[in-house]
PDB file of N, CA and C in Angstrom:
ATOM      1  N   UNK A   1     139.760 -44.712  23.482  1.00  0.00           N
ATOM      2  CA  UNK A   1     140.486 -45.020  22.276  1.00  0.00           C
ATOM      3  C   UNK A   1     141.896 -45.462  22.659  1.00  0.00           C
ATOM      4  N   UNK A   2     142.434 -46.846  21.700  1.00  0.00           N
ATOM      5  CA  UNK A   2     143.522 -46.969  22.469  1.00  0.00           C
ATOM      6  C   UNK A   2     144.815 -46.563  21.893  1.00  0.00           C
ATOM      7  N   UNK A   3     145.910 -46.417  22.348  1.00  0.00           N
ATOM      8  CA  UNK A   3     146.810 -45.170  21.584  1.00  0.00           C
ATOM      9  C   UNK A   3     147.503 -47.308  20.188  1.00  0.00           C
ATOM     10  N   UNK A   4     147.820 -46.356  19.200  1.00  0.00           N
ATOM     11  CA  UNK A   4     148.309 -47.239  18.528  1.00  0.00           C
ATOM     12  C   UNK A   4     149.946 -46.514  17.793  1.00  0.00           C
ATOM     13  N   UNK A   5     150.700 -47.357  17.784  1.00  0.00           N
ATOM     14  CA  UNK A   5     151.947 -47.118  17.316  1.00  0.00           C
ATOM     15  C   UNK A   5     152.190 -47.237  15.908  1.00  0.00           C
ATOM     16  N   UNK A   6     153.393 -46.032  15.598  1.00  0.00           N
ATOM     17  CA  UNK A   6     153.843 -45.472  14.305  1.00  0.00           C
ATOM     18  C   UNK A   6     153.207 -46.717  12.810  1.00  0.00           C
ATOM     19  N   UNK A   7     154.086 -48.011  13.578  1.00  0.00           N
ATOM     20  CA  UNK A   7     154.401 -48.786  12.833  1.00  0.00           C
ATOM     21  C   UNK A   7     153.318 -49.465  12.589  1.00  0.00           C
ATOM     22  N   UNK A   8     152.015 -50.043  13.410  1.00  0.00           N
ATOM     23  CA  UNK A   8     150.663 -50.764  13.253  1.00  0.00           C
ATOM     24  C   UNK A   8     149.808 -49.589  12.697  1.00  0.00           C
ATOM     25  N   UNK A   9     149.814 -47.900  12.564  1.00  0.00           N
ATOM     26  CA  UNK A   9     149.290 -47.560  11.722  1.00  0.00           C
ATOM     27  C   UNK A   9     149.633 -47.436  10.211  1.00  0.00           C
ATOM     28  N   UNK A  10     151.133 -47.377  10.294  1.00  0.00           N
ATOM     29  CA  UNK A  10     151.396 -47.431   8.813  1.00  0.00           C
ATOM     30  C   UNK A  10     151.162 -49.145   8.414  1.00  0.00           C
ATOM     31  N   UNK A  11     151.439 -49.979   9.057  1.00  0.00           N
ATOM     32  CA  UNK A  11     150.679 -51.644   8.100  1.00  0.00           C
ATOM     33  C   UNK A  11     149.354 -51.670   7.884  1.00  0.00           C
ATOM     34  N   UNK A  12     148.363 -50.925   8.967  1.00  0.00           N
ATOM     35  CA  UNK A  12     147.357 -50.829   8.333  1.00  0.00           C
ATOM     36  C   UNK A  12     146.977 -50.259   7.209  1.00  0.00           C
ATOM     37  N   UNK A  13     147.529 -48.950   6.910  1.00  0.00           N
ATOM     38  CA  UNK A  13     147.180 -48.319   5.767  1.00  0.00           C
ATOM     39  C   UNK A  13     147.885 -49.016   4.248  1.00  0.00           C
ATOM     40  N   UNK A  14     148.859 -49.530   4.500  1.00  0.00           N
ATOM     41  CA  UNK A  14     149.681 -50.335   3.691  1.00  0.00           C
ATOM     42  C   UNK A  14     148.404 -51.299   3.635  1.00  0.00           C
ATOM     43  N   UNK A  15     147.933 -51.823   3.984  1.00  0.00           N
ATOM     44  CA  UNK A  15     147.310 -53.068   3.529  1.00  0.00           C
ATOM     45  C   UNK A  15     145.815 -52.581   3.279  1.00  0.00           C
ATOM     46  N   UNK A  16     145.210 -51.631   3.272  1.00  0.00           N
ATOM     47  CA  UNK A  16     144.436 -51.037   3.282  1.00  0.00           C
ATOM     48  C   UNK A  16     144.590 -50.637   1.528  1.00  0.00           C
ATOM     49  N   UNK A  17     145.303 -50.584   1.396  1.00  0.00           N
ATOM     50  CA  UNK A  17     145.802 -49.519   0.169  1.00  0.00           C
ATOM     51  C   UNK A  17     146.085 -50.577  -1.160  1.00  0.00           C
ATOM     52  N   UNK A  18     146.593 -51.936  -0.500  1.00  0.00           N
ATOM     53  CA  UNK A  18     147.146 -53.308  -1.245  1.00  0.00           C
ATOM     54  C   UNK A  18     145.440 -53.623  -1.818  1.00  0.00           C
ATOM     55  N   UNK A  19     144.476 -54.056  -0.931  1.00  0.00           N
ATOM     56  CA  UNK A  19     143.125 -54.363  -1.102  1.00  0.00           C
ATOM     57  C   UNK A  19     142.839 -53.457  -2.210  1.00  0.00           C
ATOM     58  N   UNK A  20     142.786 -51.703  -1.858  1.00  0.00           N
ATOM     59  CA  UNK A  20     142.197 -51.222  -2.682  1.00  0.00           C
ATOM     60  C   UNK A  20     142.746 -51.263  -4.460  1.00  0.00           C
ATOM     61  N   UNK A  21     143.497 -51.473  -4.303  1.00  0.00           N
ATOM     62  CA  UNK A  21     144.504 -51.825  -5.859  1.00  0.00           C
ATOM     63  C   UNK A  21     144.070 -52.953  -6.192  1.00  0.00           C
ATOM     64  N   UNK A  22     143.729 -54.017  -5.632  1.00  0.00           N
ATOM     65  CA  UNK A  22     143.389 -54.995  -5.978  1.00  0.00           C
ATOM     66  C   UNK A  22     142.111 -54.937  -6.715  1.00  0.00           C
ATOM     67  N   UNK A  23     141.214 -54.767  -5.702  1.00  0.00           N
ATOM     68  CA  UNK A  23     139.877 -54.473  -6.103  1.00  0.00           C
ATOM     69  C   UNK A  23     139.630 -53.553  -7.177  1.00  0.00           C
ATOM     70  N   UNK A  24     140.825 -52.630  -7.717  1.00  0.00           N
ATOM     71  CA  UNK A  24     140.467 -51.903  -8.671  1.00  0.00           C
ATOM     72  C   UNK A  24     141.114 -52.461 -10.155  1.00  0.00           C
ATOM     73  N   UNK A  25     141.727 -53.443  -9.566  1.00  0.00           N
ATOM     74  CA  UNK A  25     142.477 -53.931 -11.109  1.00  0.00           C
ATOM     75  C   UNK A  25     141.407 -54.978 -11.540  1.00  0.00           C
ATOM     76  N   UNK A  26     140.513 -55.693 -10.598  1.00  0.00           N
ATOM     77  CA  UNK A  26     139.800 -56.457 -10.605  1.00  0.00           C
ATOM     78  C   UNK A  26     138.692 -55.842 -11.710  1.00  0.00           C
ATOM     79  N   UNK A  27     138.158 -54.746 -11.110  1.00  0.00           N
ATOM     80  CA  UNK A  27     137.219 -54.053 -11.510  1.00  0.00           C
ATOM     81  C   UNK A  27     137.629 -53.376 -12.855  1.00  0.00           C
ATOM     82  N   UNK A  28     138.779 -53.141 -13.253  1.00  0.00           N
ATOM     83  CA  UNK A  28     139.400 -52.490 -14.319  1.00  0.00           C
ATOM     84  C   UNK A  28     139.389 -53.883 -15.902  1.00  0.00           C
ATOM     85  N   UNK A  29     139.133 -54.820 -15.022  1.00  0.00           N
ATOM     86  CA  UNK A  29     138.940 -56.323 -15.740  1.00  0.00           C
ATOM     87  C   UNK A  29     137.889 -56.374 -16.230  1.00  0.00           C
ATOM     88  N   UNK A  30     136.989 -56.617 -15.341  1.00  0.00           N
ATOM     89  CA  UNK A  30     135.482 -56.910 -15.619  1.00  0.00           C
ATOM     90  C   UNK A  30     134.945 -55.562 -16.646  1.00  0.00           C
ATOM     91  N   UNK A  31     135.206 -54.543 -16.289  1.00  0.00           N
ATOM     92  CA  UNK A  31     134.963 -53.455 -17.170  1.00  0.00           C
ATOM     93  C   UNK A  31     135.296 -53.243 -18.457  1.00  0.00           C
ATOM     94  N   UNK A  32     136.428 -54.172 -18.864  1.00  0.00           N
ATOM     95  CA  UNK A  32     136.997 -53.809 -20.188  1.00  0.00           C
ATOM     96  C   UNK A  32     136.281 -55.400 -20.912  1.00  0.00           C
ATOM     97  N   UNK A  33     136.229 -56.324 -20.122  1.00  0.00           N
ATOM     98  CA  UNK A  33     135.394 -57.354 -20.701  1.00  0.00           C
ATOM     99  C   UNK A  33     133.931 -56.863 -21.052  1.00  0.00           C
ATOM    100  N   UNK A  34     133.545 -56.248 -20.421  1.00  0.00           N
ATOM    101  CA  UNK A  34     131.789 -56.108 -20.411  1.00  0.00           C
ATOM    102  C   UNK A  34     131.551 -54.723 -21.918  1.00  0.00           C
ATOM    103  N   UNK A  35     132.575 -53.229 -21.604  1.00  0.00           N
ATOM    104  CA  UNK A  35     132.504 -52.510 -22.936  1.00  0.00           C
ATOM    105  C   UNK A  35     132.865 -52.777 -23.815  1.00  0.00           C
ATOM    106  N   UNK A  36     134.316 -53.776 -23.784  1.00  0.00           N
ATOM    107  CA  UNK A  36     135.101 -53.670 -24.976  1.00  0.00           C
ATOM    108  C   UNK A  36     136.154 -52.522 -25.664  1.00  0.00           C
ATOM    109  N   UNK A  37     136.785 -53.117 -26.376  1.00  0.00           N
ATOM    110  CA  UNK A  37     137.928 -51.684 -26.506  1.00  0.00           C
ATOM    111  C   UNK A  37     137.411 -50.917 -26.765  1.00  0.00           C
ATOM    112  N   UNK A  38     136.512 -50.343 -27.850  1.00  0.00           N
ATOM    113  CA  UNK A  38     135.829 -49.268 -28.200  1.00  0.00           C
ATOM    114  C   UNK A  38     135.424 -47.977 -26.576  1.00  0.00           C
ATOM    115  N   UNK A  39     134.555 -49.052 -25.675  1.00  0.00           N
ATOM    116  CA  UNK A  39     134.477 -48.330 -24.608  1.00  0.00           C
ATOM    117  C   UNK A  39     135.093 -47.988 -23.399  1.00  0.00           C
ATOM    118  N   UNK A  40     136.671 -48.633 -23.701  1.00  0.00           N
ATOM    119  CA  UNK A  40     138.002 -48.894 -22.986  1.00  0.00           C
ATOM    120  C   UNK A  40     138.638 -47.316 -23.746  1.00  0.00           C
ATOM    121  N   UNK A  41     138.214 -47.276 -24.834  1.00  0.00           N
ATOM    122  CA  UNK A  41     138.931 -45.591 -25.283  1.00  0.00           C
ATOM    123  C   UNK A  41     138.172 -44.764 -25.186  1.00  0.00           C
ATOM    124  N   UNK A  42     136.907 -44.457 -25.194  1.00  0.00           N
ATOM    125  CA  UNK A  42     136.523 -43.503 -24.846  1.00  0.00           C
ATOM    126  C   UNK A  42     136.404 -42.802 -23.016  1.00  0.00           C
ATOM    127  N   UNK A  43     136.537 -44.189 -22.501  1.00  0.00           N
ATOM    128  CA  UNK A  43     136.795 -43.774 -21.152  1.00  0.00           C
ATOM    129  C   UNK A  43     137.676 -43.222 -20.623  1.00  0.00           C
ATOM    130  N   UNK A  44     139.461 -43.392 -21.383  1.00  0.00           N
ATOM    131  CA  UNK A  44     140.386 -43.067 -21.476  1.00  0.00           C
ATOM    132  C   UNK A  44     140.294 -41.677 -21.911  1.00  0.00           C
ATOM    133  N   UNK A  45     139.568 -41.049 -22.780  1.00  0.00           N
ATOM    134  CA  UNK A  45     139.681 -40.030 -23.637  1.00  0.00           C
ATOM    135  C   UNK A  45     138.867 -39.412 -22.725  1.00  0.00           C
ATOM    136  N   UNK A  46     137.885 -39.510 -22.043  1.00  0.00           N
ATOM    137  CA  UNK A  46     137.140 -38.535 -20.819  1.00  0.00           C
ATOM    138  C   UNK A  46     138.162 -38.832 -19.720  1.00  0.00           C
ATOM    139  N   UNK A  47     138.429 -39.433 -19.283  1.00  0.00           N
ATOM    140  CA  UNK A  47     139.096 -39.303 -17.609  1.00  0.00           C
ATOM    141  C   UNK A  47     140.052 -38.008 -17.719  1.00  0.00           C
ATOM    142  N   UNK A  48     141.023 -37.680 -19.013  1.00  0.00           N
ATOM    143  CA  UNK A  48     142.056 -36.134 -18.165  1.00  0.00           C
ATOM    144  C   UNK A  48     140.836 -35.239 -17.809  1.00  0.00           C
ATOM    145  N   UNK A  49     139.718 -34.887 -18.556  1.00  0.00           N
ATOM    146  CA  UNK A  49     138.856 -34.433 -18.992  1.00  0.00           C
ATOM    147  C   UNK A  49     138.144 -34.075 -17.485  1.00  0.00           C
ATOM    148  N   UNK A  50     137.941 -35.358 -16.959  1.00  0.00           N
ATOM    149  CA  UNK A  50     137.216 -35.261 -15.833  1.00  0.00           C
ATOM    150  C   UNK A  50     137.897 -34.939 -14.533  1.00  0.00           C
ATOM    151  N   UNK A  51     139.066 -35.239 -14.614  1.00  0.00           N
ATOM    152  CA  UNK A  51     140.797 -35.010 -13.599  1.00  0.00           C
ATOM    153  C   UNK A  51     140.620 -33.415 -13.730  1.00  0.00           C
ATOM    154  N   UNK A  52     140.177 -32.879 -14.753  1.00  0.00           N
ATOM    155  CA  UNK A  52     140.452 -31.206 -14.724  1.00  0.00           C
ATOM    156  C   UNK A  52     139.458 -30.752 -14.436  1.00  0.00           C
ATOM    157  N   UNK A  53     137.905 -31.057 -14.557  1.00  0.00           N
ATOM    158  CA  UNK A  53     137.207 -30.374 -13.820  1.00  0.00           C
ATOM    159  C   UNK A  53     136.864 -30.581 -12.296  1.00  0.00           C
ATOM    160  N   UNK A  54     137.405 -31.602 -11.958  1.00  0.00           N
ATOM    161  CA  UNK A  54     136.850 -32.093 -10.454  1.00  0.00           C
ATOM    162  C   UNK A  54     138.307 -30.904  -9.852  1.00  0.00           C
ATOM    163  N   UNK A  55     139.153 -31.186 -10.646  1.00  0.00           N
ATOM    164  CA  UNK A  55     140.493 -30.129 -10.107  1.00  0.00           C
ATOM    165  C   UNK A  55     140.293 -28.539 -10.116  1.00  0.00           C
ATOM    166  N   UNK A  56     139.047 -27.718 -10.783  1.00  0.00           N
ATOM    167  CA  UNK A  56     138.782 -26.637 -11.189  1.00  0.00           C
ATOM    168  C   UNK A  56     137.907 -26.599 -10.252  1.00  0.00           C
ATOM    169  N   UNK A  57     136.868 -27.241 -10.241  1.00  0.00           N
ATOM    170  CA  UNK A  57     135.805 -27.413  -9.319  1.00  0.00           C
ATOM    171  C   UNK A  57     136.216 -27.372  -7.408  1.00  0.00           C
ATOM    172  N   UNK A  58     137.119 -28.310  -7.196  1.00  0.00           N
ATOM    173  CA  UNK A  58     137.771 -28.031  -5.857  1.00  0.00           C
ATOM    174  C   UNK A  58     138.977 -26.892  -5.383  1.00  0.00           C
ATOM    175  N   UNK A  59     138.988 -26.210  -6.664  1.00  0.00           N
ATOM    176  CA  UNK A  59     140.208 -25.464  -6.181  1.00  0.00           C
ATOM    177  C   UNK A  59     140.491 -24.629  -5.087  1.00  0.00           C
ATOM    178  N   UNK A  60     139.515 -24.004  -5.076  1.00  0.00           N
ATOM    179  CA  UNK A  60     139.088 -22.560  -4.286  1.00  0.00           C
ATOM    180  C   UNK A  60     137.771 -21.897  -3.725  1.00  0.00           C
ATOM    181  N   UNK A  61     136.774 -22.988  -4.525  1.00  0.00           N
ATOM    182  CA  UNK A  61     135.184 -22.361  -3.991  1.00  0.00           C
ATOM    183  C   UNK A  61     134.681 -22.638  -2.574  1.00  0.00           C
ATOM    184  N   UNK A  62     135.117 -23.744  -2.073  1.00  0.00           N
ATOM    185  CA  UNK A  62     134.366 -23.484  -0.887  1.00  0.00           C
ATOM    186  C   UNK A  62     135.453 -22.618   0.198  1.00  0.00           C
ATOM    187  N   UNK A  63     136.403 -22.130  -0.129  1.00  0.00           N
ATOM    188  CA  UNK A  63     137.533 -21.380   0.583  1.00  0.00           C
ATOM    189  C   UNK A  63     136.533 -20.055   0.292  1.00  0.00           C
ATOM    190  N   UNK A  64     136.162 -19.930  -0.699  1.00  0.00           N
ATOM    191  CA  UNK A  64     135.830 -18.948  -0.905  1.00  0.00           C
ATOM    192  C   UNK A  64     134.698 -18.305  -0.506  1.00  0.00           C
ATOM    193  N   UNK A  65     133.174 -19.202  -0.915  1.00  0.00           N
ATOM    194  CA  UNK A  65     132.302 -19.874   0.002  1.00  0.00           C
ATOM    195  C   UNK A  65     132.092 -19.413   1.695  1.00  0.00           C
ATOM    196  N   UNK A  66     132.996 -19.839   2.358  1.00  0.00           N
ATOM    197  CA  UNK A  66     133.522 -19.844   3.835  1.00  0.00           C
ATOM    198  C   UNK A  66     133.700 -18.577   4.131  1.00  0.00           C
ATOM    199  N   UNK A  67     134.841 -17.758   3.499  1.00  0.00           N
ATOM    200  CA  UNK A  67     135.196 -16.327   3.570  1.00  0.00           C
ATOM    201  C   UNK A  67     133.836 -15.476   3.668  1.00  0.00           C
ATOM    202  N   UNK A  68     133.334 -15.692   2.431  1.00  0.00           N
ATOM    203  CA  UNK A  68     132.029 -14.840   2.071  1.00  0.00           C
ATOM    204  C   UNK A  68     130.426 -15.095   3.310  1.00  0.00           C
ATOM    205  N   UNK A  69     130.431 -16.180   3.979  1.00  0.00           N
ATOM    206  CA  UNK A  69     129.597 -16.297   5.215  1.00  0.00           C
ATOM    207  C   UNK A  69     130.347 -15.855   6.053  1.00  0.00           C
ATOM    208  N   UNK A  70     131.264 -16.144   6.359  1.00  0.00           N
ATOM    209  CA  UNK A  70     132.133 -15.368   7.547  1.00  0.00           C
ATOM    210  C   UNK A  70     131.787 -13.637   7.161  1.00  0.00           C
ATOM    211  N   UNK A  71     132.132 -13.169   6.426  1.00  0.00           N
ATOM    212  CA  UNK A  71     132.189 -11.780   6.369  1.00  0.00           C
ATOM    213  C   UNK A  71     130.638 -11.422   6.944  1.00  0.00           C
ATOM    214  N   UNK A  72     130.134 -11.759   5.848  1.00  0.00           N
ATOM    215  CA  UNK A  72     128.036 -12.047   6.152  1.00  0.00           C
ATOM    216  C   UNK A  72     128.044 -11.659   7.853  1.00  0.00           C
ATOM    217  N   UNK A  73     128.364 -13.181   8.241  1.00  0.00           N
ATOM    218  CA  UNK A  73     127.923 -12.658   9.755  1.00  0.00           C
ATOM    219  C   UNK A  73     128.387 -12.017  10.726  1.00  0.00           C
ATOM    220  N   UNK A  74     129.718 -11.676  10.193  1.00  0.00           N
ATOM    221  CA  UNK A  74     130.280 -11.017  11.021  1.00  0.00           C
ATOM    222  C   UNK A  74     129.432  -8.886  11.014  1.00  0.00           C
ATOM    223  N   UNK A  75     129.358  -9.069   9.590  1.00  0.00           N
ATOM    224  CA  UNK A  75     128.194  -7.947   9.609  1.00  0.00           C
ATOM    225  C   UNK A  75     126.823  -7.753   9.994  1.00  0.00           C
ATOM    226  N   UNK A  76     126.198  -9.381  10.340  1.00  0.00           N
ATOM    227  CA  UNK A  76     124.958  -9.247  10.737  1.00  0.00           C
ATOM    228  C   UNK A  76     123.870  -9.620   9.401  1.00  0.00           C
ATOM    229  N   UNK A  77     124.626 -10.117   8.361  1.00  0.00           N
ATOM    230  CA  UNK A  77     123.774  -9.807   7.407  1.00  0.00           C
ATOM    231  C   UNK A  77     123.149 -11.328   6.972  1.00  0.00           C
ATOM    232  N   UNK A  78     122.519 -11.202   8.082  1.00  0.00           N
ATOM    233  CA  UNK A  78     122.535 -12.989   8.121  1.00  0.00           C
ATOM    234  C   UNK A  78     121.252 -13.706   6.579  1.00  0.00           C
ATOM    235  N   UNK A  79     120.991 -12.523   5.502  1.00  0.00           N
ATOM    236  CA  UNK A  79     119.802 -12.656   4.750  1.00  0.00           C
ATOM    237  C   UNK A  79     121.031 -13.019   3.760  1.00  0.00           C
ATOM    238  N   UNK A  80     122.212 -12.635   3.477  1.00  0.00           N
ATOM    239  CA  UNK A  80     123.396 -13.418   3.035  1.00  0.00           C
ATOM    240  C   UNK A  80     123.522 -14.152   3.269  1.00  0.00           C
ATOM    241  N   UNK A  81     124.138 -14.482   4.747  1.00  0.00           N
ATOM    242  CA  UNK A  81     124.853 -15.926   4.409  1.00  0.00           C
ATOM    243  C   UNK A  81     124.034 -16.994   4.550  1.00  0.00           C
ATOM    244  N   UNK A  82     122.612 -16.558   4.272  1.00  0.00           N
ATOM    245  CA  UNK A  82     121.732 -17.738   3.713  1.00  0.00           C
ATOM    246  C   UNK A  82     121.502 -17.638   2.383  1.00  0.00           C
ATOM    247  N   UNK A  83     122.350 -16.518   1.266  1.00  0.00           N
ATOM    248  CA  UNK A  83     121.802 -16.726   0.216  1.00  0.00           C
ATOM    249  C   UNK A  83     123.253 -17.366  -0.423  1.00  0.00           C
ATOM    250  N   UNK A  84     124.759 -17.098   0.635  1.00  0.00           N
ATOM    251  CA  UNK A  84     125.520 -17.818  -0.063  1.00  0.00           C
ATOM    252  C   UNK A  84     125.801 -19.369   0.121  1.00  0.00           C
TER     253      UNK A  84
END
């Protein structure tokens, strides 16, 4: 692997990041042409919706998850940490 410097990894990600904006405004186009406003607001009206459970959902379970097999095998109780 060859070593790469500060500055050619940050332009890559910079331009990496330019594409992906692009492609999403693109896509943010075609989408509102194809539902229409009607389905331009209800998408709006689910997304906090969906921002809070993916945020509830990642908070802490597989931390938690992890802990609870660790303990498992560290006791031997290996009929656990196949049931967690």
């Amino acid at each position: 692997m060859t070593k790469q410097s500060l500055f050619k990894g940050t332009m890559i990600l910079t331009v990496a990041a330019f594409i992906t904006k692009i492609l999403g405004f693109a896509n943010g186009i075609v989408l509102a042409n194809v539902i229409g406003p009607e389905g331009v607001g209800l998408i709006m009206m689910a997304m906090p919706v969906t921002g809070l459970l993916i945020t509830l959902t990642t908070l802490g379970l597989p931390i938690a998850i992890s802990k609870l097999v660790a303990e498992a095998e560290i006791k031997g109780n290996y009929r656990r940490v196949k049931k967690s």
